[in-house]
PDB file of N, CA and C in Angstrom:
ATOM      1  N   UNK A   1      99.274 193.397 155.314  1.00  0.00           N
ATOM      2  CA  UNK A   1      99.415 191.961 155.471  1.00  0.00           C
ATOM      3  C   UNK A   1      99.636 191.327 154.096  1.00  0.00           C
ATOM      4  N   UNK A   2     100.724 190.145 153.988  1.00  0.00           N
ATOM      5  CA  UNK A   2     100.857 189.724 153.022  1.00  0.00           C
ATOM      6  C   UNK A   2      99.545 189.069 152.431  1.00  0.00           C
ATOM      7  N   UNK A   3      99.425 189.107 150.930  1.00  0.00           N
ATOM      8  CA  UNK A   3      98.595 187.999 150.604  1.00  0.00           C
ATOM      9  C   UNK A   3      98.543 187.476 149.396  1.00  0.00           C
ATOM     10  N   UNK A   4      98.139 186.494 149.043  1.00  0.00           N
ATOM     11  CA  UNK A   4      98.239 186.048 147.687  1.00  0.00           C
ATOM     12  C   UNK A   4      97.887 186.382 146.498  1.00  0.00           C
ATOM     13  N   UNK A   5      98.841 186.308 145.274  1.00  0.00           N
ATOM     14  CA  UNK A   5      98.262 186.813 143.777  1.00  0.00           C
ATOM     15  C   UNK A   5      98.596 186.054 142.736  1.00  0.00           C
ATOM     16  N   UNK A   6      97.338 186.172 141.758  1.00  0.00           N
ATOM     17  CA  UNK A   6      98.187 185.283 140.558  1.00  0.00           C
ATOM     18  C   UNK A   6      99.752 185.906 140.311  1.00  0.00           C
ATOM     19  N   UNK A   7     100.335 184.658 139.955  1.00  0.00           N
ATOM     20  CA  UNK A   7     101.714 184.333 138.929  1.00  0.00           C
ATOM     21  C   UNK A   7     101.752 185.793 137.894  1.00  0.00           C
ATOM     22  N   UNK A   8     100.791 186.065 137.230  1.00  0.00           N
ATOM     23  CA  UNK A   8     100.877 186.747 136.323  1.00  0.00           C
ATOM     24  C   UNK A   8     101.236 188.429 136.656  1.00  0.00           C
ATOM     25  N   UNK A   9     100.685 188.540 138.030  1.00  0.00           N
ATOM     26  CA  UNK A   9     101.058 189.654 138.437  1.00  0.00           C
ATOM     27  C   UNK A   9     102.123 190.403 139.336  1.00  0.00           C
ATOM     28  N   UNK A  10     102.560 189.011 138.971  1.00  0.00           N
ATOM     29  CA  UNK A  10     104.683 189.370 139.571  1.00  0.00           C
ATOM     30  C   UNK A  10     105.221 189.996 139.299  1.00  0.00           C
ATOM     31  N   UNK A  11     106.336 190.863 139.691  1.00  0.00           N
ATOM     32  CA  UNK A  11     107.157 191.364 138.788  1.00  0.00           C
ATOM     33  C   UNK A  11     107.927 190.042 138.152  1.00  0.00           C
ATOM     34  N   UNK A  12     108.739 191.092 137.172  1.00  0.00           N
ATOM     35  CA  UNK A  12     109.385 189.937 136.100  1.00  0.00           C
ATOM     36  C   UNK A  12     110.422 190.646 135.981  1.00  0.00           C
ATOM     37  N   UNK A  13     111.252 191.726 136.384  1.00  0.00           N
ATOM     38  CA  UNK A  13     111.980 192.248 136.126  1.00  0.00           C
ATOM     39  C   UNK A  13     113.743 192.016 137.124  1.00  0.00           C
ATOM     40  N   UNK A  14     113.670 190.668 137.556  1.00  0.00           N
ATOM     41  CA  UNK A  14     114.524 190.064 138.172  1.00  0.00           C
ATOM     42  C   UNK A  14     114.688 190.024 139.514  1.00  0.00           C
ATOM     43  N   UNK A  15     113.397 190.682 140.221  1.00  0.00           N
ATOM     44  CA  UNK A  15     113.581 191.070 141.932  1.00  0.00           C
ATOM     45  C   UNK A  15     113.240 189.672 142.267  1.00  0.00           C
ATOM     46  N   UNK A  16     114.025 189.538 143.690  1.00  0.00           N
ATOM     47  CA  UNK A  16     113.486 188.267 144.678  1.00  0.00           C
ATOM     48  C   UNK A  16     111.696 188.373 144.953  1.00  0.00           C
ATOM     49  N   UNK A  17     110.676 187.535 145.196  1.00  0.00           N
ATOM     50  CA  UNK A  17     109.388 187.479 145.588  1.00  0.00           C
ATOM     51  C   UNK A  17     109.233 185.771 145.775  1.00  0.00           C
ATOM     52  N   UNK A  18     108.172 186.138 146.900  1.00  0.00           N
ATOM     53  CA  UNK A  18     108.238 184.596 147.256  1.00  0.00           C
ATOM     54  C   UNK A  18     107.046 184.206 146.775  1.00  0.00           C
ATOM     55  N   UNK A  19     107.487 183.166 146.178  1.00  0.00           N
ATOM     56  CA  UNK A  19     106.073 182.036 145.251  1.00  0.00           C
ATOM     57  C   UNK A  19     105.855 181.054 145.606  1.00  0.00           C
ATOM     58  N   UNK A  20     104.594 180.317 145.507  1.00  0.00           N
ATOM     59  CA  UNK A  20     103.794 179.682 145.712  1.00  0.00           C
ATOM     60  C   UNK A  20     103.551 178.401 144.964  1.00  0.00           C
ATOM     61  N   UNK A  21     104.343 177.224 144.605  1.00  0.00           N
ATOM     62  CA  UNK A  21     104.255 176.170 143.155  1.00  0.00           C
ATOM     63  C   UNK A  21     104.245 174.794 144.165  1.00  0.00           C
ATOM     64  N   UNK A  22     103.383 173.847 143.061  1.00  0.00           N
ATOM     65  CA  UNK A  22     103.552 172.470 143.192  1.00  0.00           C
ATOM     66  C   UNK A  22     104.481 171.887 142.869  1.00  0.00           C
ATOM     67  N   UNK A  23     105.031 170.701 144.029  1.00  0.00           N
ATOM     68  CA  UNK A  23     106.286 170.030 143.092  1.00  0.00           C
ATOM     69  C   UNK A  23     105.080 168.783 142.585  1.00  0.00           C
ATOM     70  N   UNK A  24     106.618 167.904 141.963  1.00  0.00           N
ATOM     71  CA  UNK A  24     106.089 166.910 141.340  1.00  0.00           C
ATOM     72  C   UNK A  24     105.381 165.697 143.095  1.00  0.00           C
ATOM     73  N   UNK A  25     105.487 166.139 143.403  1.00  0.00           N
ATOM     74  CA  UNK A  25     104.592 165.248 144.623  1.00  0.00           C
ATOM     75  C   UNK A  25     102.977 165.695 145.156  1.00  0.00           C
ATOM     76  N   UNK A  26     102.573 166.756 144.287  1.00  0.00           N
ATOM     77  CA  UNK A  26     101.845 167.817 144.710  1.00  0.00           C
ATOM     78  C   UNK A  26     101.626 168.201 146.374  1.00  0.00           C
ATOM     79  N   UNK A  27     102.904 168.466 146.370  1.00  0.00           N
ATOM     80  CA  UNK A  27     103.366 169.599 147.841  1.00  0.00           C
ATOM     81  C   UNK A  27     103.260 170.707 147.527  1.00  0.00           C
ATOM     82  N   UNK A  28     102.583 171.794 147.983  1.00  0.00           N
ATOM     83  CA  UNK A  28     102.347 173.260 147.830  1.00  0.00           C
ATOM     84  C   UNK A  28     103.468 173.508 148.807  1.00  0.00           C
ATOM     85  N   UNK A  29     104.675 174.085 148.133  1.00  0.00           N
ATOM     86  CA  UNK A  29     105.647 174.961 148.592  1.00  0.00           C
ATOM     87  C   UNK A  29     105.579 176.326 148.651  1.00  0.00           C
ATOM     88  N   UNK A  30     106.315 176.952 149.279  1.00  0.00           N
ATOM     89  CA  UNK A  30     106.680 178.299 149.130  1.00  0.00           C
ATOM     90  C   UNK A  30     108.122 178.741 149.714  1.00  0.00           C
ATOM     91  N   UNK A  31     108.445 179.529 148.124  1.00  0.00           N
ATOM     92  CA  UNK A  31     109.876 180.033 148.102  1.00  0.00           C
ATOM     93  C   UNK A  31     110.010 181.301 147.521  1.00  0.00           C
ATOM     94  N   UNK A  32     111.722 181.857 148.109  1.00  0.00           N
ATOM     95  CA  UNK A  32     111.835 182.833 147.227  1.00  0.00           C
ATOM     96  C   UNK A  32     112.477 182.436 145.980  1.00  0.00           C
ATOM     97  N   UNK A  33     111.278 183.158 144.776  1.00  0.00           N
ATOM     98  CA  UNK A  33     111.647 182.720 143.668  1.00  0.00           C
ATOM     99  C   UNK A  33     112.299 184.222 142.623  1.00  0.00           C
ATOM    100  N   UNK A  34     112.756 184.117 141.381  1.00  0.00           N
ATOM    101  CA  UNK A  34     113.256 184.907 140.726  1.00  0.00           C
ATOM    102  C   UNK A  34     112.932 184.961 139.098  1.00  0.00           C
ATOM    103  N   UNK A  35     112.041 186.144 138.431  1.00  0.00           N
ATOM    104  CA  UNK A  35     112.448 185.106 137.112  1.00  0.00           C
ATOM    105  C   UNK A  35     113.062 185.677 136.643  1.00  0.00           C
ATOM    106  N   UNK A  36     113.768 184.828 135.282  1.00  0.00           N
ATOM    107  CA  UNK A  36     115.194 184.846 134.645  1.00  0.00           C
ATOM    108  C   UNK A  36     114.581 185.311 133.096  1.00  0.00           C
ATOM    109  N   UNK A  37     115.028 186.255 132.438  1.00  0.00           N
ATOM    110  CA  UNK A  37     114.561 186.564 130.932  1.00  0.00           C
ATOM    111  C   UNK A  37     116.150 185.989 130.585  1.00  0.00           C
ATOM    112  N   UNK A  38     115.516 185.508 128.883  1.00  0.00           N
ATOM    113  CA  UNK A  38     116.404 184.661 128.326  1.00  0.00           C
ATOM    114  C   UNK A  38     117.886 185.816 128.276  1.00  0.00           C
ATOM    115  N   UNK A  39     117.517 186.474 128.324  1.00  0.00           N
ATOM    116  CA  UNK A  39     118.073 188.352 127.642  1.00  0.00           C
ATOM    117  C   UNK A  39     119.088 188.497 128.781  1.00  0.00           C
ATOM    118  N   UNK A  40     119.069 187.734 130.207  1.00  0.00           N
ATOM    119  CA  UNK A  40     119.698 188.496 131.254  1.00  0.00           C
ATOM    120  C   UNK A  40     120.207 187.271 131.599  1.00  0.00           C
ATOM    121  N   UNK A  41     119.926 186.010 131.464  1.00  0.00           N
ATOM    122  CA  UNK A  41     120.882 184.685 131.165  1.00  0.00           C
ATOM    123  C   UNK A  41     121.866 184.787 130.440  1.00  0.00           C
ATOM    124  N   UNK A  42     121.803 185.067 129.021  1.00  0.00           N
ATOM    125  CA  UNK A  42     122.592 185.487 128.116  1.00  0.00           C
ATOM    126  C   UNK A  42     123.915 186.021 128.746  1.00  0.00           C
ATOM    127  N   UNK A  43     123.325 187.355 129.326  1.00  0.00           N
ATOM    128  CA  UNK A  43     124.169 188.171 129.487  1.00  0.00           C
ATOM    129  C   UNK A  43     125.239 187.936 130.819  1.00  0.00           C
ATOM    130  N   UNK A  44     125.366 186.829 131.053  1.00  0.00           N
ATOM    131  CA  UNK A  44     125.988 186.178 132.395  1.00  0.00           C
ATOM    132  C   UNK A  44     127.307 185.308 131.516  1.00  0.00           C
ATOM    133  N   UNK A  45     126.783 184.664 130.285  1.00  0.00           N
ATOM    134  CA  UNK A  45     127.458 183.839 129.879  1.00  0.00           C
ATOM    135  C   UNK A  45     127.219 182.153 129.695  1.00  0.00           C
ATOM    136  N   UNK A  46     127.276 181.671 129.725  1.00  0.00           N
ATOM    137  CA  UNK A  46     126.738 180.088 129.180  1.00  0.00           C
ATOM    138  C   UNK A  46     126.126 180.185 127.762  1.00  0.00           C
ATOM    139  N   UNK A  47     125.360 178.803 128.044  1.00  0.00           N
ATOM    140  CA  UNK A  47     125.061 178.325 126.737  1.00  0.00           C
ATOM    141  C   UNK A  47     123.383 178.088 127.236  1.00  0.00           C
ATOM    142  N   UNK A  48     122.625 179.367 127.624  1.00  0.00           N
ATOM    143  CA  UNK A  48     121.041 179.002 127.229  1.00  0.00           C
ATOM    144  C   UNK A  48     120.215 179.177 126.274  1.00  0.00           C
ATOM    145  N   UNK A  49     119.501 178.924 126.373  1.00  0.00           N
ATOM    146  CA  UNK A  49     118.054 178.612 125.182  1.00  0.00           C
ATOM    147  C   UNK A  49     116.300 179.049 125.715  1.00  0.00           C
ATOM    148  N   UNK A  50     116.026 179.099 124.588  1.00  0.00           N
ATOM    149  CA  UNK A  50     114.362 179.418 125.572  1.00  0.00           C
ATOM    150  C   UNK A  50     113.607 178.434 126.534  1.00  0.00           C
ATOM    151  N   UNK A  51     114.114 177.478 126.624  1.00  0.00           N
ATOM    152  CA  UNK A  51     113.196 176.855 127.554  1.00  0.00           C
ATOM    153  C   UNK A  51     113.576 176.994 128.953  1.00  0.00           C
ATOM    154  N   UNK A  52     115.055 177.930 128.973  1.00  0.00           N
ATOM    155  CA  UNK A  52     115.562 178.173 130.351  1.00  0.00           C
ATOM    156  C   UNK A  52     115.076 179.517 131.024  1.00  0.00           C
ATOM    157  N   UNK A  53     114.050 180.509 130.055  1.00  0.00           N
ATOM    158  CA  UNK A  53     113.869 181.615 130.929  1.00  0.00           C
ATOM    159  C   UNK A  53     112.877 181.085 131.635  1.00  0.00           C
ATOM    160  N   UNK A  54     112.321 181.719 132.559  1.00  0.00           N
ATOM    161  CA  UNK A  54     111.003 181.389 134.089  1.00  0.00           C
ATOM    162  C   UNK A  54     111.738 181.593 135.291  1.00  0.00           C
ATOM    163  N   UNK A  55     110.615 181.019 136.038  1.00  0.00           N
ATOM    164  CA  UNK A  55     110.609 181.325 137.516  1.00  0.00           C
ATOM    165  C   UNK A  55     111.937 180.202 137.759  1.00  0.00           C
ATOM    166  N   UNK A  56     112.952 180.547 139.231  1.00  0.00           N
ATOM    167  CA  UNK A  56     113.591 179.762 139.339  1.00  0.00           C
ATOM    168  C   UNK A  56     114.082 180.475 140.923  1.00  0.00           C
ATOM    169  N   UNK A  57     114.044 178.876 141.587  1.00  0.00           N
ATOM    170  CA  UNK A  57     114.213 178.782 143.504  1.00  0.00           C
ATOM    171  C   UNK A  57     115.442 178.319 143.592  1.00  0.00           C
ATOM    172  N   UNK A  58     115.518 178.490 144.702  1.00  0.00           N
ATOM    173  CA  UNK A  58     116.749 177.488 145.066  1.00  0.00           C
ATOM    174  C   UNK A  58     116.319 176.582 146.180  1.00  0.00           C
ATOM    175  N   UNK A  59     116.803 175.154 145.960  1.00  0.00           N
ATOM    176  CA  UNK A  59     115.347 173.904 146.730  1.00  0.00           C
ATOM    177  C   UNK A  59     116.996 173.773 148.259  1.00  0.00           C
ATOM    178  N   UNK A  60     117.870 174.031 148.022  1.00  0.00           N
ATOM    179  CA  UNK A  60     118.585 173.914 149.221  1.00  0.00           C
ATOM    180  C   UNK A  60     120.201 174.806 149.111  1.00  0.00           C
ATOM    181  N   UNK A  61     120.797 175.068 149.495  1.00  0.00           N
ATOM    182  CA  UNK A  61     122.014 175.920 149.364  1.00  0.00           C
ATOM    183  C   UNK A  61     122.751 175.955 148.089  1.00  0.00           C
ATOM    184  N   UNK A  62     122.949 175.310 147.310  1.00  0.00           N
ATOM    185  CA  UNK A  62     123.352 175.646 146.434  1.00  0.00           C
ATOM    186  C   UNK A  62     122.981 174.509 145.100  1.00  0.00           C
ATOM    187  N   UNK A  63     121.664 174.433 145.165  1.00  0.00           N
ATOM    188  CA  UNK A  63     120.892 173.713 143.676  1.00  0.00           C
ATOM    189  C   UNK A  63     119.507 174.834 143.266  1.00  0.00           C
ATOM    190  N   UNK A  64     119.787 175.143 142.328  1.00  0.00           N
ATOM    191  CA  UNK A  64     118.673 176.028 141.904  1.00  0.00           C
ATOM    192  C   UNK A  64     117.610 174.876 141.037  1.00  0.00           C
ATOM    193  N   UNK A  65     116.328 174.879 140.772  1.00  0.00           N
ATOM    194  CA  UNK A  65     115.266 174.811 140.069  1.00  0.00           C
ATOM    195  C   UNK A  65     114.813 175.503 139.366  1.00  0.00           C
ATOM    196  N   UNK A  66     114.300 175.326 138.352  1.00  0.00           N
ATOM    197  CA  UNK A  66     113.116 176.151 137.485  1.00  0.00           C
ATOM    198  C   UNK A  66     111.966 175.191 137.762  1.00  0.00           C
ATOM    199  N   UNK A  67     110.847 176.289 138.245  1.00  0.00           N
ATOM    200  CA  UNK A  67     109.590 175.902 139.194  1.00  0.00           C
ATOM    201  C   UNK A  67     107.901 176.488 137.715  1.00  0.00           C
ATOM    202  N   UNK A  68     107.037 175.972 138.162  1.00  0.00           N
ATOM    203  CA  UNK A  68     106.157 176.745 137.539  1.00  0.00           C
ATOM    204  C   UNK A  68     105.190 177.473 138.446  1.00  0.00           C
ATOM    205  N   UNK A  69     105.384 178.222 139.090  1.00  0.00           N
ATOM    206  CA  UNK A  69     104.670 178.762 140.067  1.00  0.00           C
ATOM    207  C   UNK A  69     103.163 179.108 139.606  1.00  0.00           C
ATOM    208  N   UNK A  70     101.999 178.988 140.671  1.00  0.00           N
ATOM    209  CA  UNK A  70     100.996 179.496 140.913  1.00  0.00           C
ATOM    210  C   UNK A  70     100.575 180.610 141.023  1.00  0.00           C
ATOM    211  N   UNK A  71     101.171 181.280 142.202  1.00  0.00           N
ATOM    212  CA  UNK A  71     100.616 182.257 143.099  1.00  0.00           C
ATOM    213  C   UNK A  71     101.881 183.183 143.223  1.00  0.00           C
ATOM    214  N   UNK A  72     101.943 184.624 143.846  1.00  0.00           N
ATOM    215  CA  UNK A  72     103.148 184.871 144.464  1.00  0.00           C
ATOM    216  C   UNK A  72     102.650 185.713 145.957  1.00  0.00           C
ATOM    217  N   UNK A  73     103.499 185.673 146.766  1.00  0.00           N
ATOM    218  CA  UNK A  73     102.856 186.598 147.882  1.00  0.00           C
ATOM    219  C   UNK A  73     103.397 188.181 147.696  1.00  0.00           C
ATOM    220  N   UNK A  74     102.201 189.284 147.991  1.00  0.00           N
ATOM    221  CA  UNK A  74     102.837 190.672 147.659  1.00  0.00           C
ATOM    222  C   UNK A  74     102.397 191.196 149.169  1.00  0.00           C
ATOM    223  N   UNK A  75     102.474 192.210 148.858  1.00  0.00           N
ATOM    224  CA  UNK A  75     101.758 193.004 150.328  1.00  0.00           C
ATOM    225  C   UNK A  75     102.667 193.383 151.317  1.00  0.00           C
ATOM    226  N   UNK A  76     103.982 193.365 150.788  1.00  0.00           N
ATOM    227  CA  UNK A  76     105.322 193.660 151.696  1.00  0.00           C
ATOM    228  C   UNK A  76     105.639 194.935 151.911  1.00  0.00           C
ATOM    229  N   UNK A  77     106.460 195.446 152.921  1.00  0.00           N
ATOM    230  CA  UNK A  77     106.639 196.785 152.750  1.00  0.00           C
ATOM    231  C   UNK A  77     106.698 197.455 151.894  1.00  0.00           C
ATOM    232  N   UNK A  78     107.321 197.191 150.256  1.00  0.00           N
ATOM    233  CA  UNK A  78     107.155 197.810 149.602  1.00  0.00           C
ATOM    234  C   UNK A  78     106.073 197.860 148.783  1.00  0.00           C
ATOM    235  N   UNK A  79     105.079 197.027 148.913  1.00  0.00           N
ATOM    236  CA  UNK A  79     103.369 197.059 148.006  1.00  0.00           C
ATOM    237  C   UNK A  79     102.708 198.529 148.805  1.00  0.00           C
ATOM    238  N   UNK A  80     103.464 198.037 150.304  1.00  0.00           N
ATOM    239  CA  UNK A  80     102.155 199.045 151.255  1.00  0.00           C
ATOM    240  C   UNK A  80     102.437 201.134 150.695  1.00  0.00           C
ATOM    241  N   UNK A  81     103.256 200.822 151.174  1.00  0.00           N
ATOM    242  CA  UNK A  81     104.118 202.324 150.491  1.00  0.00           C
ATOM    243  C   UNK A  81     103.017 202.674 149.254  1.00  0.00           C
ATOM    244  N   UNK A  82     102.652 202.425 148.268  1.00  0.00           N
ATOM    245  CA  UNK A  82     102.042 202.389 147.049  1.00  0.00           C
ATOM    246  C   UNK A  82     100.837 203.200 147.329  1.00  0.00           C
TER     247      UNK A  82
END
């Protein structure tokens, strides 16, 4: 069964996982989120900087966010396997 974990114990290595963050209304959402190292932005092309690596959703079809997430949910088929 899924269940909740700190932020800190996400992966970070670019997989989808769904997280757990406040918006600015303090609404507890949950999305699938992604995080972005500055290192793998880069490597796409544009023009980023450090304040663009983190967690980042997409709030409707095609607008992404950078979120500060809480929590993330694990416990998915692939935690259980483990």
């Amino acid at each position: 069964m899924p269940r909740t974990q700190p932020i800190d114990t996400a992966p970070m290595d670019g997989r989808k996982v769904r997280v757990v963050w406040t918006d600015m209304d303090g609404q507890e959402n949950e999305s699938i989120g992604q995080y972005r190292s500055l290192e793998k932005m880069r490597g796409t092309g544009g023009d980023w900087d450090d304040s663009d690596a983190g967690w980042w959703v997409f709030v409707d079809g095609s607008t992404q966010k950078k979120i500060s997430p809480h929590a993330w949910i694990g416990g998915g088929d692939d935690d259980e396997e483990n």
